[in-house]
PDB file of N, CA and C in Angstrom:
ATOM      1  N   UNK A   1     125.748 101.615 127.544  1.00  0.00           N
ATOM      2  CA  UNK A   1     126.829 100.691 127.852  1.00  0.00           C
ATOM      3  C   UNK A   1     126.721  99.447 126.972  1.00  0.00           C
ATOM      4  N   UNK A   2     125.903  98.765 126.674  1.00  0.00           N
ATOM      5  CA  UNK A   2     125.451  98.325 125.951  1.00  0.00           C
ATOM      6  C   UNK A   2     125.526  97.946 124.437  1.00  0.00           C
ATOM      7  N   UNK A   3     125.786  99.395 123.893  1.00  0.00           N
ATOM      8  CA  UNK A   3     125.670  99.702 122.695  1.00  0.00           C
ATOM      9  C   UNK A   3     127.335  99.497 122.313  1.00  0.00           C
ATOM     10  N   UNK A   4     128.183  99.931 123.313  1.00  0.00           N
ATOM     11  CA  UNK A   4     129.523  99.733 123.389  1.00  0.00           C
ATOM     12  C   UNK A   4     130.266  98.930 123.092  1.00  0.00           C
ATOM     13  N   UNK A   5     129.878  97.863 124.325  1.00  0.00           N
ATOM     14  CA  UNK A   5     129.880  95.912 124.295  1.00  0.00           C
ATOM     15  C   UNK A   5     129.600  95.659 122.738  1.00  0.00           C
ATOM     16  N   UNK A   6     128.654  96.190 122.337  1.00  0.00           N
ATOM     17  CA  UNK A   6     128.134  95.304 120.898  1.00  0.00           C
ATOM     18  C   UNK A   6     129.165  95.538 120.014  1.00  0.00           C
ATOM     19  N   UNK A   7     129.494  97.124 120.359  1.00  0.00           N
ATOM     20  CA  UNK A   7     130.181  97.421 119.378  1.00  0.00           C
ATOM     21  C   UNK A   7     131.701  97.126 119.173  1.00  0.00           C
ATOM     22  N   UNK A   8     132.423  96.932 120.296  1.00  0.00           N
ATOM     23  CA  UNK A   8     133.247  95.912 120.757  1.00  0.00           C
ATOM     24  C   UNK A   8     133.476  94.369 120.495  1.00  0.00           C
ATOM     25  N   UNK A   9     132.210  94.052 120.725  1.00  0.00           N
ATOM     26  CA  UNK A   9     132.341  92.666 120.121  1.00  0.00           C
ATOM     27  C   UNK A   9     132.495  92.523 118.409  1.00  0.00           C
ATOM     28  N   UNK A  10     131.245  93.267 118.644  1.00  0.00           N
ATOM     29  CA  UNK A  10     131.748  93.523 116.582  1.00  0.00           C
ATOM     30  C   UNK A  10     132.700  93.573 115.950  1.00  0.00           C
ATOM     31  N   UNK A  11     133.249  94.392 116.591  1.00  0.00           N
ATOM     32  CA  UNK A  11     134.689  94.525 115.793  1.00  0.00           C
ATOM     33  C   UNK A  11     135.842  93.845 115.901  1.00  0.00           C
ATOM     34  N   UNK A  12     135.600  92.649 116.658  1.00  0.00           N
ATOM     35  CA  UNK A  12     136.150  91.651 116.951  1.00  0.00           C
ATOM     36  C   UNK A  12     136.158  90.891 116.092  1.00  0.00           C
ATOM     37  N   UNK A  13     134.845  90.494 115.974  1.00  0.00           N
ATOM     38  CA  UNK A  13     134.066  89.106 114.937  1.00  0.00           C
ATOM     39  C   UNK A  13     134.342  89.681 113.610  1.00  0.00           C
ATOM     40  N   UNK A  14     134.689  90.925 113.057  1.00  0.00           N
ATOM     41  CA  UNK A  14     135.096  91.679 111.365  1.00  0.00           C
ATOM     42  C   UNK A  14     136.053  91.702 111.289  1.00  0.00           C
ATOM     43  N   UNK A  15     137.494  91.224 112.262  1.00  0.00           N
ATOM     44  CA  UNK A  15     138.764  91.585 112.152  1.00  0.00           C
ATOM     45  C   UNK A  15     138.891  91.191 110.486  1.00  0.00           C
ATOM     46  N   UNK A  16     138.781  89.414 110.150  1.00  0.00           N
ATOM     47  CA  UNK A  16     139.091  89.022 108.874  1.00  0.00           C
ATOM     48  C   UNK A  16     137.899  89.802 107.758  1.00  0.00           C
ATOM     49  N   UNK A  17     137.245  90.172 107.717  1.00  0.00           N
ATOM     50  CA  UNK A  17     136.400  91.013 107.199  1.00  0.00           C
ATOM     51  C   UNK A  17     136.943  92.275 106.512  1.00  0.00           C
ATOM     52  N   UNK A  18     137.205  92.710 107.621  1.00  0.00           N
ATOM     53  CA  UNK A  18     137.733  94.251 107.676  1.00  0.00           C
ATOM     54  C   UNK A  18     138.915  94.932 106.622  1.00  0.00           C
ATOM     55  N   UNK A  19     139.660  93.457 106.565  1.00  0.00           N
ATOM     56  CA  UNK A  19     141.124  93.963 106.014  1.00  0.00           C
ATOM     57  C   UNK A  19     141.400  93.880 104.561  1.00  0.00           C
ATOM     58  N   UNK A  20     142.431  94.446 104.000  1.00  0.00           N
ATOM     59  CA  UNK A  20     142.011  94.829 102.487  1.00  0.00           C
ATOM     60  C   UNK A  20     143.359  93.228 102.117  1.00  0.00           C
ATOM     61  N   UNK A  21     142.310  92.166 102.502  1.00  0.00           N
ATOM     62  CA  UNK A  21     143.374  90.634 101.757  1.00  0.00           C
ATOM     63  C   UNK A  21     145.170  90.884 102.077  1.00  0.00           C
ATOM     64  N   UNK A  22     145.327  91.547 103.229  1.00  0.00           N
ATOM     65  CA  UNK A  22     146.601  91.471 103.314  1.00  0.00           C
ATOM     66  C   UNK A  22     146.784  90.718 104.979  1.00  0.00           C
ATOM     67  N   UNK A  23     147.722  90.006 105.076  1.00  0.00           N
ATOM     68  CA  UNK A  23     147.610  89.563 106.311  1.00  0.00           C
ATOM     69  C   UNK A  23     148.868  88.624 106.051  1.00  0.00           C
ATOM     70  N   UNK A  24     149.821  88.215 107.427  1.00  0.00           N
ATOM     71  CA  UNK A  24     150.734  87.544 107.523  1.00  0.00           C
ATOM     72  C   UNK A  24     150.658  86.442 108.596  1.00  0.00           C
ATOM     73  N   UNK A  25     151.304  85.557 108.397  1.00  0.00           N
ATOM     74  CA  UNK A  25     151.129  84.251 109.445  1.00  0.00           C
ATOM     75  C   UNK A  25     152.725  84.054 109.976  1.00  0.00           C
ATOM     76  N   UNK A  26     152.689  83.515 110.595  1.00  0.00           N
ATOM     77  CA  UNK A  26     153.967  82.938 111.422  1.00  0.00           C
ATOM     78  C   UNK A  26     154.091  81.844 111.841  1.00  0.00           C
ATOM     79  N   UNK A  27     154.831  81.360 112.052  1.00  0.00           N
ATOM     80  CA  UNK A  27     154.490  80.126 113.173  1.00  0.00           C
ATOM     81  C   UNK A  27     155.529  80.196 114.289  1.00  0.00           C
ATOM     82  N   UNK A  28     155.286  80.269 115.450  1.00  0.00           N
ATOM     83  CA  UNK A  28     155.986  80.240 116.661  1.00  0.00           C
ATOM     84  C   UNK A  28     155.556  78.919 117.195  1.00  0.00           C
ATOM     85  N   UNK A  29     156.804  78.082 117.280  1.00  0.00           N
ATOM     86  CA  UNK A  29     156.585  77.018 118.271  1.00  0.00           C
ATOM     87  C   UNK A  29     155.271  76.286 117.789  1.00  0.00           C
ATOM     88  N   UNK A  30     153.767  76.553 118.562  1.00  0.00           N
ATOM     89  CA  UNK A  30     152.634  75.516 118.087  1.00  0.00           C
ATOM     90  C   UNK A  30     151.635  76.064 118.180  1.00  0.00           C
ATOM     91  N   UNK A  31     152.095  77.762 118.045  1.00  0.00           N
ATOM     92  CA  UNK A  31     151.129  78.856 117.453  1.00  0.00           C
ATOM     93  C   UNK A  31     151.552  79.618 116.661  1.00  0.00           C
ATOM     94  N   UNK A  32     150.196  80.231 115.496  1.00  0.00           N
ATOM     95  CA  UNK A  32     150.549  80.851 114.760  1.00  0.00           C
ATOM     96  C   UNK A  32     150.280  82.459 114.970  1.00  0.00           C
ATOM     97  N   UNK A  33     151.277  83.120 114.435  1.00  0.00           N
ATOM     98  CA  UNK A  33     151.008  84.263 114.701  1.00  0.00           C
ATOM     99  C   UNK A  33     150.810  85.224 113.391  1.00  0.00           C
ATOM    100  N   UNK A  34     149.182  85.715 113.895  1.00  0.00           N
ATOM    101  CA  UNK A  34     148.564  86.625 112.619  1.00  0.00           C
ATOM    102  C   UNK A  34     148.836  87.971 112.699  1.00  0.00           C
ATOM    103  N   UNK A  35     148.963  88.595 111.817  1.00  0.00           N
ATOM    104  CA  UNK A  35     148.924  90.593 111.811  1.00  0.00           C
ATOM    105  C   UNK A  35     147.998  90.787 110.398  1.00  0.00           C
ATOM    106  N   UNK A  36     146.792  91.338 110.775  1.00  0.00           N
ATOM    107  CA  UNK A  36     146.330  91.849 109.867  1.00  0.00           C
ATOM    108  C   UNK A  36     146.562  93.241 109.925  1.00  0.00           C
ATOM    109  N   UNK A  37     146.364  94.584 108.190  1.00  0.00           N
ATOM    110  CA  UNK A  37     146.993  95.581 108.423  1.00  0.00           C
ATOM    111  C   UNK A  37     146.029  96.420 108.182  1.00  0.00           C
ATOM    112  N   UNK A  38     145.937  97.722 108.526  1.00  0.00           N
ATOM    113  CA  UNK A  38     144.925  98.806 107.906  1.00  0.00           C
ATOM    114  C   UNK A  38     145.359  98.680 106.022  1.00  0.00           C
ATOM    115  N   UNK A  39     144.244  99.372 105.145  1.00  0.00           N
ATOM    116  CA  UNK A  39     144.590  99.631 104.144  1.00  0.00           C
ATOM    117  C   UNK A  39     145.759 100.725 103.747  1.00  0.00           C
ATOM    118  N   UNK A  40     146.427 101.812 104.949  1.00  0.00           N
ATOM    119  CA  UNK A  40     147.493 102.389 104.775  1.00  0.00           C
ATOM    120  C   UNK A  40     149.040 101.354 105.125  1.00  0.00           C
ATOM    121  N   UNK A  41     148.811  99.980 105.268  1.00  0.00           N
ATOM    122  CA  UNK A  41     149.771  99.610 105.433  1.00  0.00           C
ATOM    123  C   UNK A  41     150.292  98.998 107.103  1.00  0.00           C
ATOM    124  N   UNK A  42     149.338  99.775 107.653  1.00  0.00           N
ATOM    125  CA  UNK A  42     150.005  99.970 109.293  1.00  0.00           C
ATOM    126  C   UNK A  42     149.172  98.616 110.036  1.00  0.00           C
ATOM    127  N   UNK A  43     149.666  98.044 111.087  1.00  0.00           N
ATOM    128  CA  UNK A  43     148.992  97.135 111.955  1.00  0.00           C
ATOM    129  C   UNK A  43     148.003  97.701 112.348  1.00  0.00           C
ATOM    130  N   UNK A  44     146.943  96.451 111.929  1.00  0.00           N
ATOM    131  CA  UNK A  44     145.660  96.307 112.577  1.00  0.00           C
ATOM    132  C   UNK A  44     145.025  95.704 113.328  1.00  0.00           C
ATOM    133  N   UNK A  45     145.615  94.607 113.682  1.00  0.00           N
ATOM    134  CA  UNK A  45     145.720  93.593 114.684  1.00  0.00           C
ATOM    135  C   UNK A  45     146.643  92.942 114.837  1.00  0.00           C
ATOM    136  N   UNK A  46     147.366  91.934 115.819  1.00  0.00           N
ATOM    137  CA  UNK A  46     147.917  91.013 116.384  1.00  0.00           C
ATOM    138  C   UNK A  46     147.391  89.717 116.982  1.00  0.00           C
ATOM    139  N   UNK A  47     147.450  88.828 116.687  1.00  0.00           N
ATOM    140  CA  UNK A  47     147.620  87.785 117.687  1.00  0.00           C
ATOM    141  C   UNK A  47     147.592  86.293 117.285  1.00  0.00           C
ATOM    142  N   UNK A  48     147.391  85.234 118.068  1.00  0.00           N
ATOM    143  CA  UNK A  48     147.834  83.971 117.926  1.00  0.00           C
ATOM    144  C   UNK A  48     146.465  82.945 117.665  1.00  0.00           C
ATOM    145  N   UNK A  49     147.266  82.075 117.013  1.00  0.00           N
ATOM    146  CA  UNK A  49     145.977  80.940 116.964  1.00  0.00           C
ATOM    147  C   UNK A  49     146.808  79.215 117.173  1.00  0.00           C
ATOM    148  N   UNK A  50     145.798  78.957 117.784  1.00  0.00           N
ATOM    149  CA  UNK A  50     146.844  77.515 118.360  1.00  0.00           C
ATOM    150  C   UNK A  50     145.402  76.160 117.086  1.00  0.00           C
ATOM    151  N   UNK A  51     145.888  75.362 116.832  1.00  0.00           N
ATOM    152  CA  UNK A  51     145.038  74.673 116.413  1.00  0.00           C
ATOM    153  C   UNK A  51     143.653  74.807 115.629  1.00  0.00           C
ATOM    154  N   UNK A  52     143.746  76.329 115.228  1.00  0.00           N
ATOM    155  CA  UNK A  52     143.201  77.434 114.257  1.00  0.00           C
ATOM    156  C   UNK A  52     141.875  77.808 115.174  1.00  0.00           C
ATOM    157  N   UNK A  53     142.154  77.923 116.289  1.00  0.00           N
ATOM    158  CA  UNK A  53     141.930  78.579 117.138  1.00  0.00           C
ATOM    159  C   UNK A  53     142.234  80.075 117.623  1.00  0.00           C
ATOM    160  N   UNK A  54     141.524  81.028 117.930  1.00  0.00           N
ATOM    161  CA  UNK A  54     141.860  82.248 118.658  1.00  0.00           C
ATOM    162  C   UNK A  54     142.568  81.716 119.602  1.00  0.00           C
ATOM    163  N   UNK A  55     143.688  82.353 120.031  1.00  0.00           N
ATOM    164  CA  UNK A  55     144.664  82.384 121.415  1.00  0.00           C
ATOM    165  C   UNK A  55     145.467  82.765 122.329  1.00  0.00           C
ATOM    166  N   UNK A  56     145.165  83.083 123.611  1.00  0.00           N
ATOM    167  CA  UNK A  56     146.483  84.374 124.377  1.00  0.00           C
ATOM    168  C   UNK A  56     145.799  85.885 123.871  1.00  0.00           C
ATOM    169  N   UNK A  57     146.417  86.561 123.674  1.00  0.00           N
ATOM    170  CA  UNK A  57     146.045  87.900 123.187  1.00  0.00           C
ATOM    171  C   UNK A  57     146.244  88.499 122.063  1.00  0.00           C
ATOM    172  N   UNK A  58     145.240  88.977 121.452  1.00  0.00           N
ATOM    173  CA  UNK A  58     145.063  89.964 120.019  1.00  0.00           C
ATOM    174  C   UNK A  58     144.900  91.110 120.789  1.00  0.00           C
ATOM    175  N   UNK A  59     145.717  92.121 120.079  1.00  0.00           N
ATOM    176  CA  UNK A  59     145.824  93.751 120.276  1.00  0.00           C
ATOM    177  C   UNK A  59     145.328  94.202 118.950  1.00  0.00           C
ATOM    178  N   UNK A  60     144.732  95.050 118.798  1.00  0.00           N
ATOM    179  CA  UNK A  60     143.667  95.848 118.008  1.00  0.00           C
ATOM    180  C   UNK A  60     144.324  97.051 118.115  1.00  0.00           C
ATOM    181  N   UNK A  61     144.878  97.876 116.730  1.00  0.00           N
ATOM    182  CA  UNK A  61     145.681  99.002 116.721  1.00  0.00           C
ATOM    183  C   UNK A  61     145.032 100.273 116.252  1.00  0.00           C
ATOM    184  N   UNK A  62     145.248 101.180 116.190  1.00  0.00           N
ATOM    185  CA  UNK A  62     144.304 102.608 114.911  1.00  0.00           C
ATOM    186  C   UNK A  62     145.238 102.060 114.203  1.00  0.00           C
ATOM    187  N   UNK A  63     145.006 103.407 112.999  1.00  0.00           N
ATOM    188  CA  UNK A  63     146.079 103.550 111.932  1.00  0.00           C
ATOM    189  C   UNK A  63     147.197 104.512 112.752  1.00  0.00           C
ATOM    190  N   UNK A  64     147.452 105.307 113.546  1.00  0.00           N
ATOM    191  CA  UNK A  64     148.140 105.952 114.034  1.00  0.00           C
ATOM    192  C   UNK A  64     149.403 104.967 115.038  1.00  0.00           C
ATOM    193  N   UNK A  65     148.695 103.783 115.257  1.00  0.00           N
ATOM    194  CA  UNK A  65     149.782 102.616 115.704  1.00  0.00           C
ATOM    195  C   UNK A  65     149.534 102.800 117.592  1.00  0.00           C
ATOM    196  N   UNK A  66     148.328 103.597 118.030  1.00  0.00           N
ATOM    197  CA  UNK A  66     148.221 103.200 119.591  1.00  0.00           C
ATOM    198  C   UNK A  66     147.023 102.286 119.621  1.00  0.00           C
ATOM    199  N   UNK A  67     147.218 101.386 120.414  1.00  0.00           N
ATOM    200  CA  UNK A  67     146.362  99.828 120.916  1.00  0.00           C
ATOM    201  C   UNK A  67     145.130 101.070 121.493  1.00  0.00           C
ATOM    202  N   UNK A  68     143.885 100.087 120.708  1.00  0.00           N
ATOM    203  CA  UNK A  68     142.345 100.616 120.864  1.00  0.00           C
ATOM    204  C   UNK A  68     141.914  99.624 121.713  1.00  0.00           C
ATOM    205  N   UNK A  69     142.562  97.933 121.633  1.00  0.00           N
ATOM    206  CA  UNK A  69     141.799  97.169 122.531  1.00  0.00           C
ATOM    207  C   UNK A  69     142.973  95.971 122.535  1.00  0.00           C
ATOM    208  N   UNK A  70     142.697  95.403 123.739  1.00  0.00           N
ATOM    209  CA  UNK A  70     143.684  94.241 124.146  1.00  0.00           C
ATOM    210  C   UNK A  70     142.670  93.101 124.665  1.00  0.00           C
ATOM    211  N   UNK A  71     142.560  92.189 124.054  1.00  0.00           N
ATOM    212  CA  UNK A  71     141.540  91.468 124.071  1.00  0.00           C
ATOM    213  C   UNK A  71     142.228  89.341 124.945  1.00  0.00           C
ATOM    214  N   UNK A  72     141.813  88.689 125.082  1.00  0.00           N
ATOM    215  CA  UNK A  72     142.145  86.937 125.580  1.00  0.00           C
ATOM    216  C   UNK A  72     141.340  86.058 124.901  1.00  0.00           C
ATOM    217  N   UNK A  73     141.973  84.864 124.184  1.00  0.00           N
ATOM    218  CA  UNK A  73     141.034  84.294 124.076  1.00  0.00           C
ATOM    219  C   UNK A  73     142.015  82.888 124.612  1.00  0.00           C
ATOM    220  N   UNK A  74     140.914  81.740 124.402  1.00  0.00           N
ATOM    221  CA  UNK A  74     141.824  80.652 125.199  1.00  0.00           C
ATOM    222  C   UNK A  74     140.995  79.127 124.487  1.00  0.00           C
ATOM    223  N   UNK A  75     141.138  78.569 123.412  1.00  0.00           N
ATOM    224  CA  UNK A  75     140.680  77.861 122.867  1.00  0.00           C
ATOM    225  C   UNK A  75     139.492  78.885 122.126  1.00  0.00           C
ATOM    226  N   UNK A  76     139.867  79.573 121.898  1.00  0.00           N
ATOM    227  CA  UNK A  76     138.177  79.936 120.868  1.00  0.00           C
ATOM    228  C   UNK A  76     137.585  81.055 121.435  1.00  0.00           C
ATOM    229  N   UNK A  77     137.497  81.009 122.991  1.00  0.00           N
ATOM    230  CA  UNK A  77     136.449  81.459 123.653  1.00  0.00           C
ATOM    231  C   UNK A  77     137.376  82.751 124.513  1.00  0.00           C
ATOM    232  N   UNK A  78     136.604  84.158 124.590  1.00  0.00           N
ATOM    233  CA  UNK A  78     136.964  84.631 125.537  1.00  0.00           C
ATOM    234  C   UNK A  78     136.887  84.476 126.585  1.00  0.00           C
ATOM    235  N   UNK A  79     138.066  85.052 127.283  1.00  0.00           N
ATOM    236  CA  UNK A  79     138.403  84.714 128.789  1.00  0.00           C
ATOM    237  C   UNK A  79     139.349  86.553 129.292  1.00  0.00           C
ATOM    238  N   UNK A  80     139.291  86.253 130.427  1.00  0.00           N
ATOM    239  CA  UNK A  80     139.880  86.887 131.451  1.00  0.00           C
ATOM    240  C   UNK A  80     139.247  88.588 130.872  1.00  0.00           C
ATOM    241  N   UNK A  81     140.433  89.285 131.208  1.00  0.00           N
ATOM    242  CA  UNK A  81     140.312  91.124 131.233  1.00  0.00           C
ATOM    243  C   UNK A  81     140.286  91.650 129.346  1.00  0.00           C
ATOM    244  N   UNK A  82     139.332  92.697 129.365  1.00  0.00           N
ATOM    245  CA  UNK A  82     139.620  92.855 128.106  1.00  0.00           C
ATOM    246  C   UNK A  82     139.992  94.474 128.108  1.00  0.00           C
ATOM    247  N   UNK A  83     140.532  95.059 127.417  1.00  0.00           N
ATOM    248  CA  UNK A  83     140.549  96.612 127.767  1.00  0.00           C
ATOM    249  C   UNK A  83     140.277  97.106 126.332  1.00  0.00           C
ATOM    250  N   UNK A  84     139.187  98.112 126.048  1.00  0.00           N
ATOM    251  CA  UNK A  84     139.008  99.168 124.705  1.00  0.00           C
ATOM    252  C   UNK A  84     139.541 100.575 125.441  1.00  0.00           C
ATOM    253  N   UNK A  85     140.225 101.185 124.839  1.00  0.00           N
ATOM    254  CA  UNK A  85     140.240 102.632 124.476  1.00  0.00           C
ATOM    255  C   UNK A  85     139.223 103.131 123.318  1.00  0.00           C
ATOM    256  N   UNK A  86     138.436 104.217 124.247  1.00  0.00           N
ATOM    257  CA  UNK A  86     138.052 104.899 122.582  1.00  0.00           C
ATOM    258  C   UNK A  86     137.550 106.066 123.292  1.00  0.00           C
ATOM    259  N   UNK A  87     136.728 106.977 122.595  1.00  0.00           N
ATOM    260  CA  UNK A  87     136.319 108.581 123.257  1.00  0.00           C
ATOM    261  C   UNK A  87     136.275 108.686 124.882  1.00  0.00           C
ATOM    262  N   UNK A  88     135.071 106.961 125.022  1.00  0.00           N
ATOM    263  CA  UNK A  88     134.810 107.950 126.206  1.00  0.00           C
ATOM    264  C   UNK A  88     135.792 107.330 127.800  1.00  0.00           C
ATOM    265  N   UNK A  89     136.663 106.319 127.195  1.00  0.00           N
ATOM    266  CA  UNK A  89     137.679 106.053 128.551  1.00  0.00           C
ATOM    267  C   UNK A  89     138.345 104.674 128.061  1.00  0.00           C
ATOM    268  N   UNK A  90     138.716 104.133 129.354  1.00  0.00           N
ATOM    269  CA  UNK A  90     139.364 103.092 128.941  1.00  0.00           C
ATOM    270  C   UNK A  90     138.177 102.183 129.730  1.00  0.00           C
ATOM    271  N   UNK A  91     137.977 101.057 128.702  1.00  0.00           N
ATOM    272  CA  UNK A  91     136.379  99.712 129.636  1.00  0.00           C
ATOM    273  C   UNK A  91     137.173  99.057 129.722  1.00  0.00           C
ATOM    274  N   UNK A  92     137.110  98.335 131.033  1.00  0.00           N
ATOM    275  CA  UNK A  92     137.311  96.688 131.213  1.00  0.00           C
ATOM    276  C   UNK A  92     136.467  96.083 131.120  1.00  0.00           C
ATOM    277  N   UNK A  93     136.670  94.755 130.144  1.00  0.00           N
ATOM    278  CA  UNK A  93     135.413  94.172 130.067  1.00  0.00           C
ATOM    279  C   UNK A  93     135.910  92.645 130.646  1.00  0.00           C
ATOM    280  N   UNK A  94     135.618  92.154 131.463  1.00  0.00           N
ATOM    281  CA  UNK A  94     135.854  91.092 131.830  1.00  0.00           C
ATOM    282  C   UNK A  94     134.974  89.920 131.770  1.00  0.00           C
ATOM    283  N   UNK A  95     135.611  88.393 131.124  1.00  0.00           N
ATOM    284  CA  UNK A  95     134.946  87.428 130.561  1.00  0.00           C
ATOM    285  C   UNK A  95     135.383  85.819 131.132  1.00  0.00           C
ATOM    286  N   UNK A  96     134.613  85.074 131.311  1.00  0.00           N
ATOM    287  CA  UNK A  96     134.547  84.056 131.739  1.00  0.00           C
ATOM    288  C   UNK A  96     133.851  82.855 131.015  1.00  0.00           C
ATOM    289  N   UNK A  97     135.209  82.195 129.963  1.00  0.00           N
ATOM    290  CA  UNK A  97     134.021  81.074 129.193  1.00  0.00           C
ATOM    291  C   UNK A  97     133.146  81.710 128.413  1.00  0.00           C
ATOM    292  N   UNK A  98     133.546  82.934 127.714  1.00  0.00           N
ATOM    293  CA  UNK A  98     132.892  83.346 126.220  1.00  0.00           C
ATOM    294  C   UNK A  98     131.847  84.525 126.982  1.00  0.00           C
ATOM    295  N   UNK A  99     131.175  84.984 128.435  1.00  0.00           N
ATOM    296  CA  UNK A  99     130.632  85.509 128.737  1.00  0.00           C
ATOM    297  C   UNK A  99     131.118  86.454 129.796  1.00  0.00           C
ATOM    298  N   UNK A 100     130.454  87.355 128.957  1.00  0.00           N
ATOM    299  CA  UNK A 100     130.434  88.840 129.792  1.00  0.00           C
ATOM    300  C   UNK A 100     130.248  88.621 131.362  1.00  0.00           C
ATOM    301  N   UNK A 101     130.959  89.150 132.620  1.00  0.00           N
ATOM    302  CA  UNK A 101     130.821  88.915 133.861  1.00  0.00           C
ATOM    303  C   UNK A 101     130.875  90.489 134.101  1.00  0.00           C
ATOM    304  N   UNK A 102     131.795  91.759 133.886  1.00  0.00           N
ATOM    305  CA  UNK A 102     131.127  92.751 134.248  1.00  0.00           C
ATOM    306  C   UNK A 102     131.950  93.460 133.395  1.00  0.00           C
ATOM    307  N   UNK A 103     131.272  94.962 133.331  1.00  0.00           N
ATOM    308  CA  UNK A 103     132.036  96.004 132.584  1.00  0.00           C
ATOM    309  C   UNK A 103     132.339  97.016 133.124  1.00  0.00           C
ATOM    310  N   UNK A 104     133.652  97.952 133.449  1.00  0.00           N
ATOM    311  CA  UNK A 104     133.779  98.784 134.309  1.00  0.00           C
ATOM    312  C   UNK A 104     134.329 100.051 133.397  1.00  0.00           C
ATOM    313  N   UNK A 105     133.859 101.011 133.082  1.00  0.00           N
ATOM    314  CA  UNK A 105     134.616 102.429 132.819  1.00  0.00           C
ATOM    315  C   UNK A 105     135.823 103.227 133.680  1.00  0.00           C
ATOM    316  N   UNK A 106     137.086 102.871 133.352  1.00  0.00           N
ATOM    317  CA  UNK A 106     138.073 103.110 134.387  1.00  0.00           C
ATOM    318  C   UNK A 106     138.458 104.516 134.240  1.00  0.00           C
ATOM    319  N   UNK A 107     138.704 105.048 133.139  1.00  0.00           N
ATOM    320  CA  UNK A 107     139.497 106.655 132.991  1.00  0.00           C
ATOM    321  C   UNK A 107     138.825 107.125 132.006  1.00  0.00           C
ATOM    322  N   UNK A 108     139.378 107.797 131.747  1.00  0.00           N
ATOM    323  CA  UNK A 108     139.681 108.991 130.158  1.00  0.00           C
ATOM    324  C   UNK A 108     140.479 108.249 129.311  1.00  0.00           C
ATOM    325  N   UNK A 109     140.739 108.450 128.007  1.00  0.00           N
ATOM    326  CA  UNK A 109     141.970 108.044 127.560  1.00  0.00           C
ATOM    327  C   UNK A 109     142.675 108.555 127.760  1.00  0.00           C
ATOM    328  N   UNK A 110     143.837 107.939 128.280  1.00  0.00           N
ATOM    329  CA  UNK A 110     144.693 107.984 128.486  1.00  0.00           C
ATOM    330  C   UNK A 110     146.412 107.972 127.672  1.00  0.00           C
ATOM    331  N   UNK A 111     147.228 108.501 126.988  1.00  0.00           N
ATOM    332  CA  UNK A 111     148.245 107.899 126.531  1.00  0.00           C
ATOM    333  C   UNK A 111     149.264 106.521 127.651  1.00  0.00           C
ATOM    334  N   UNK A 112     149.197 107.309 128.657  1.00  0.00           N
ATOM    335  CA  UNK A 112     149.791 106.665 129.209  1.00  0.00           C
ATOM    336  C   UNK A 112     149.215 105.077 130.034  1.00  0.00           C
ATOM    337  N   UNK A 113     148.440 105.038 129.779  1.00  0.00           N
ATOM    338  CA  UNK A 113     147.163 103.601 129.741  1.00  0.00           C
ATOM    339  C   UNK A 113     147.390 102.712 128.600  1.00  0.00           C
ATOM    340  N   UNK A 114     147.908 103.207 127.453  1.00  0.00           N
ATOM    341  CA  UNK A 114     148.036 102.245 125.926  1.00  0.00           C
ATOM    342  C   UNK A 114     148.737 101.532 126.339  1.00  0.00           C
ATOM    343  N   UNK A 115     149.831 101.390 127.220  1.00  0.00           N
ATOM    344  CA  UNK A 115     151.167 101.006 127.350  1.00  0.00           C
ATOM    345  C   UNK A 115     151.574  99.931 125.659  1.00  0.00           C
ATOM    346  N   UNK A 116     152.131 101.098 124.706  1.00  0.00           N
ATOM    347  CA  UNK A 116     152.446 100.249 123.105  1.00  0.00           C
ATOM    348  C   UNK A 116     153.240  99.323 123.757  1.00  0.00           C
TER     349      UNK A 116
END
């Protein structure tokens, strides 16, 4: 379980890492809104930054375009429910002030759990 979390978090902290220098900004109102893309072109992430801050929710996509993880952040720091899809179900990982409070294995994957 463990190994999961890490690996979860990881791939959090590589989003700007990860991507082949392509990425778009926005500005909504008094956040900005990022999409970084796979190297085929397709969304690889979503989400907002207020004061160049992480903010609200980043969704984490495959290349196939179904959400692997739906993640919160709220000044910087994670907060609230987090959900990964991957082999072995769907985790909630739930966070409080940047820290892990518990992790629960809810299903299988599911299609009908992605809700795109």
């Amino acid at each position: 379980m463990k190994k999961v979390i890490l690996i979860a978090l990881f791939s959090i902290s590589l989003v700007g890492y990860s991507q082949n220098d392509q990425a778009t900004y926005t500005t909504q109102g008094d956040l900005v809104k990022a999409t970084y893309y796979h190297e085929d072109g397709s969304v690889s992430v979503e989400g907002y930054f207020k004061d160049k801050k992480l903010t609200g929710e980043w969704v984490r996509f495959d290349k196939k375009g179904n959400i692997i993880q739906r993640a919160h952040y709220k000044v910087g720091k994670k907060v609230g429910t987090w959900f990964v899809w991957d082999t072995a179900g769907l985790k909630e990982i739930n966070y409080d002030d940047n820290a892990i409070v518990s992790v629960n294995l809810l299903k299988p994957k599911l299609n009908v759990a992605q809700n795109r």
